[in-house]
Protein backbone atom coordinates (compact mmCIF):
# COMPACT_ATOMS: atom_id res chain seq x y z
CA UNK A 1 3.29 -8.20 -31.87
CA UNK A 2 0.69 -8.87 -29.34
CA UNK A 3 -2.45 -6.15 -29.68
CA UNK A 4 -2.72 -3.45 -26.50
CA UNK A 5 -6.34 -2.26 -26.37
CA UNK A 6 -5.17 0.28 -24.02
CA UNK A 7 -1.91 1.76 -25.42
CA UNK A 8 -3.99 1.70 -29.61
CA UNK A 9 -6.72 3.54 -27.80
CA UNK A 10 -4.45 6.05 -26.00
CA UNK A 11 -2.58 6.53 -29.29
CA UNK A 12 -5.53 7.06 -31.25
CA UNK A 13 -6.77 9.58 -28.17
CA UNK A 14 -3.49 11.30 -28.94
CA UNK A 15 -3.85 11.60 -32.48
CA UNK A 16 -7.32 13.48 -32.13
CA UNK A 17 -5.73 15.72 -29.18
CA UNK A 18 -2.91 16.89 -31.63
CA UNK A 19 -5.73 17.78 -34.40
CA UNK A 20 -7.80 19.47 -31.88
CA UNK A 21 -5.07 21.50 -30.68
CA UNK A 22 -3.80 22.36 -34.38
CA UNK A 23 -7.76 23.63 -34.91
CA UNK A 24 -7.25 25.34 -31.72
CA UNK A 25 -4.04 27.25 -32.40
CA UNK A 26 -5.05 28.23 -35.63
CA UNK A 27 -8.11 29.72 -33.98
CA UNK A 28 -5.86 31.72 -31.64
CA UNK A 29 -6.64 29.35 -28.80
CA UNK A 30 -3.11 29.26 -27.78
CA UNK A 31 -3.51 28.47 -24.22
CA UNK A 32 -5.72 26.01 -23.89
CA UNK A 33 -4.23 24.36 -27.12
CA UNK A 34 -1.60 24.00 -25.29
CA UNK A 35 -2.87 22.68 -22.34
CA UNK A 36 -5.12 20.19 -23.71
CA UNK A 37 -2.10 18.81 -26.32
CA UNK A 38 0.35 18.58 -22.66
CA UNK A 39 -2.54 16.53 -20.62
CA UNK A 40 -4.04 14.82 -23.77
CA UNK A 41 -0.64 13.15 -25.35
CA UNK A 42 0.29 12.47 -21.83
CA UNK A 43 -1.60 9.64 -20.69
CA UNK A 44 -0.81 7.66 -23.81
CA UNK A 45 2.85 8.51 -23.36
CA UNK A 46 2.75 7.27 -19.93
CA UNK A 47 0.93 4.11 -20.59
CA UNK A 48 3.46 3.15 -23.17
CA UNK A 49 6.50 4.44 -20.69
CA UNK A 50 5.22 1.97 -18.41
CA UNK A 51 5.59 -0.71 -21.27
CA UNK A 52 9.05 -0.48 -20.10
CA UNK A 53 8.88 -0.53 -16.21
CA UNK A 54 11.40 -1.15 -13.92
CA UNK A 55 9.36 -3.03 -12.12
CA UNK A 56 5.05 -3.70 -10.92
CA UNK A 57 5.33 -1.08 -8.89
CA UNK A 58 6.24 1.41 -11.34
CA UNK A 59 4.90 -0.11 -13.53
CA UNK A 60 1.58 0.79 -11.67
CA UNK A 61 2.35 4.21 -10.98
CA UNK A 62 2.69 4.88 -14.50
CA UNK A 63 -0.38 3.92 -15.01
CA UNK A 64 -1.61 6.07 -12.00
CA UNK A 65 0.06 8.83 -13.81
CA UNK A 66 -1.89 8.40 -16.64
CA UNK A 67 -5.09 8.46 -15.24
CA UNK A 68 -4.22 11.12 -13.78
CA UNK A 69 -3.74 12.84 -17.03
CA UNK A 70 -7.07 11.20 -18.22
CA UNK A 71 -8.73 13.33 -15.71
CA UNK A 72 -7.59 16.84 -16.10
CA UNK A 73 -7.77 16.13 -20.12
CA UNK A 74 -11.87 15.57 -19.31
CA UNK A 75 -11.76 18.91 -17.80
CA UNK A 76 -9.78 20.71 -20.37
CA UNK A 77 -12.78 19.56 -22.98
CA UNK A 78 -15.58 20.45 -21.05
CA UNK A 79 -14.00 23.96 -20.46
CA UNK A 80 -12.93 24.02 -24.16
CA UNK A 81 -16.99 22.57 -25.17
CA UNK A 82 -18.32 25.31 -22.33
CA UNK A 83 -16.86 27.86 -23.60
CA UNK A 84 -17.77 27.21 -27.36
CA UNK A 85 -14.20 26.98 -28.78
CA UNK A 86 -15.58 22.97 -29.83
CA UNK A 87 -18.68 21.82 -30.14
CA UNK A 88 -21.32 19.72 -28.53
CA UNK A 89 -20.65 16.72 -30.80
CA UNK A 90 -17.07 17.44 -30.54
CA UNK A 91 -16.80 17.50 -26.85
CA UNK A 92 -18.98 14.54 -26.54
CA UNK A 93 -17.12 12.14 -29.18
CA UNK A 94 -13.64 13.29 -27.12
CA UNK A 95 -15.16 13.28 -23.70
CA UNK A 96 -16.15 9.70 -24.56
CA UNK A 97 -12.69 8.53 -25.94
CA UNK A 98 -11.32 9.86 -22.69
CA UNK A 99 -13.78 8.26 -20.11
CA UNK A 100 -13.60 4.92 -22.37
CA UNK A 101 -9.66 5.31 -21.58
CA UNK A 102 -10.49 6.29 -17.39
CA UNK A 103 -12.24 2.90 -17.20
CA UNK A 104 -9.36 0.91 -18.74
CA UNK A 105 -6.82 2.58 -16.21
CA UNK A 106 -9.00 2.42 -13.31
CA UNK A 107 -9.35 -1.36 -14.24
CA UNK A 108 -5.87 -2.05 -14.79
CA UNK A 109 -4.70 0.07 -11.58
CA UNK A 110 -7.05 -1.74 -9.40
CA UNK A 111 -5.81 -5.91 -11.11
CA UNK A 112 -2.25 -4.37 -10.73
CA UNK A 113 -2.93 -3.24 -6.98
CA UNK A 114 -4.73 -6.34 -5.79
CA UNK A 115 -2.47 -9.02 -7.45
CA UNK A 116 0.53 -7.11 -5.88
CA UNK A 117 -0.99 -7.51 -2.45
């Protein structure tokens, strides 16, 4: 099977955002457990729902969609590492993952949109 930088990364992305959120709920953090673990698992189940688009367009939007998610997950960890429920190094290592996985979109989002011009 060919290799998809973008949906391994998102997948990995997930993994840690289902750990973090298990740390968090365990902590009492039920909220924003649950908000990070919605956003966080989103954008890697979009990217691989759009494995199976019906066609570019949606194919795009899914990927819109994700970025989407990419973005308020970024937020949820810097309220989570601003509010000390995660660390420094922990908010920085995730924020990372996350803006690593913002570039890829807005990269592929931009290829898609100009070679469906």
């Amino acid at each position: 099977m060919k290799e998809n930088k973008l949906l391994d990364d998102s997948y990995r992305f997930s993994l840690r955002i289902v750990r973090l959120s298990n740390h968090l709920e365990s902590n009492r953090k039920y909220v924003l457990a649950r908000q990070v673990l919605r956003s966080g698992t989103s954008i890697g189940a979009n990217i691989t729902e759009a494995q199976q688009a019906e066609s570019k367009k949606d194919f795009t939007h899914k990927h819109g969609i994700a970025n989407k998610e990419a973005f308020e997950t970024e937020y949820w960890l810097k309220l989570l590492r601003d509010s000390d429920h995660i660390t420094q190094a922990q908010a920085k290592s995730m924020i990372d993952d996350c803006n690593a996985l913002q570039r890829m979109l807005v990269s592929a989002i931009k290829t898609l949109k100009k070679n469906n011009q």
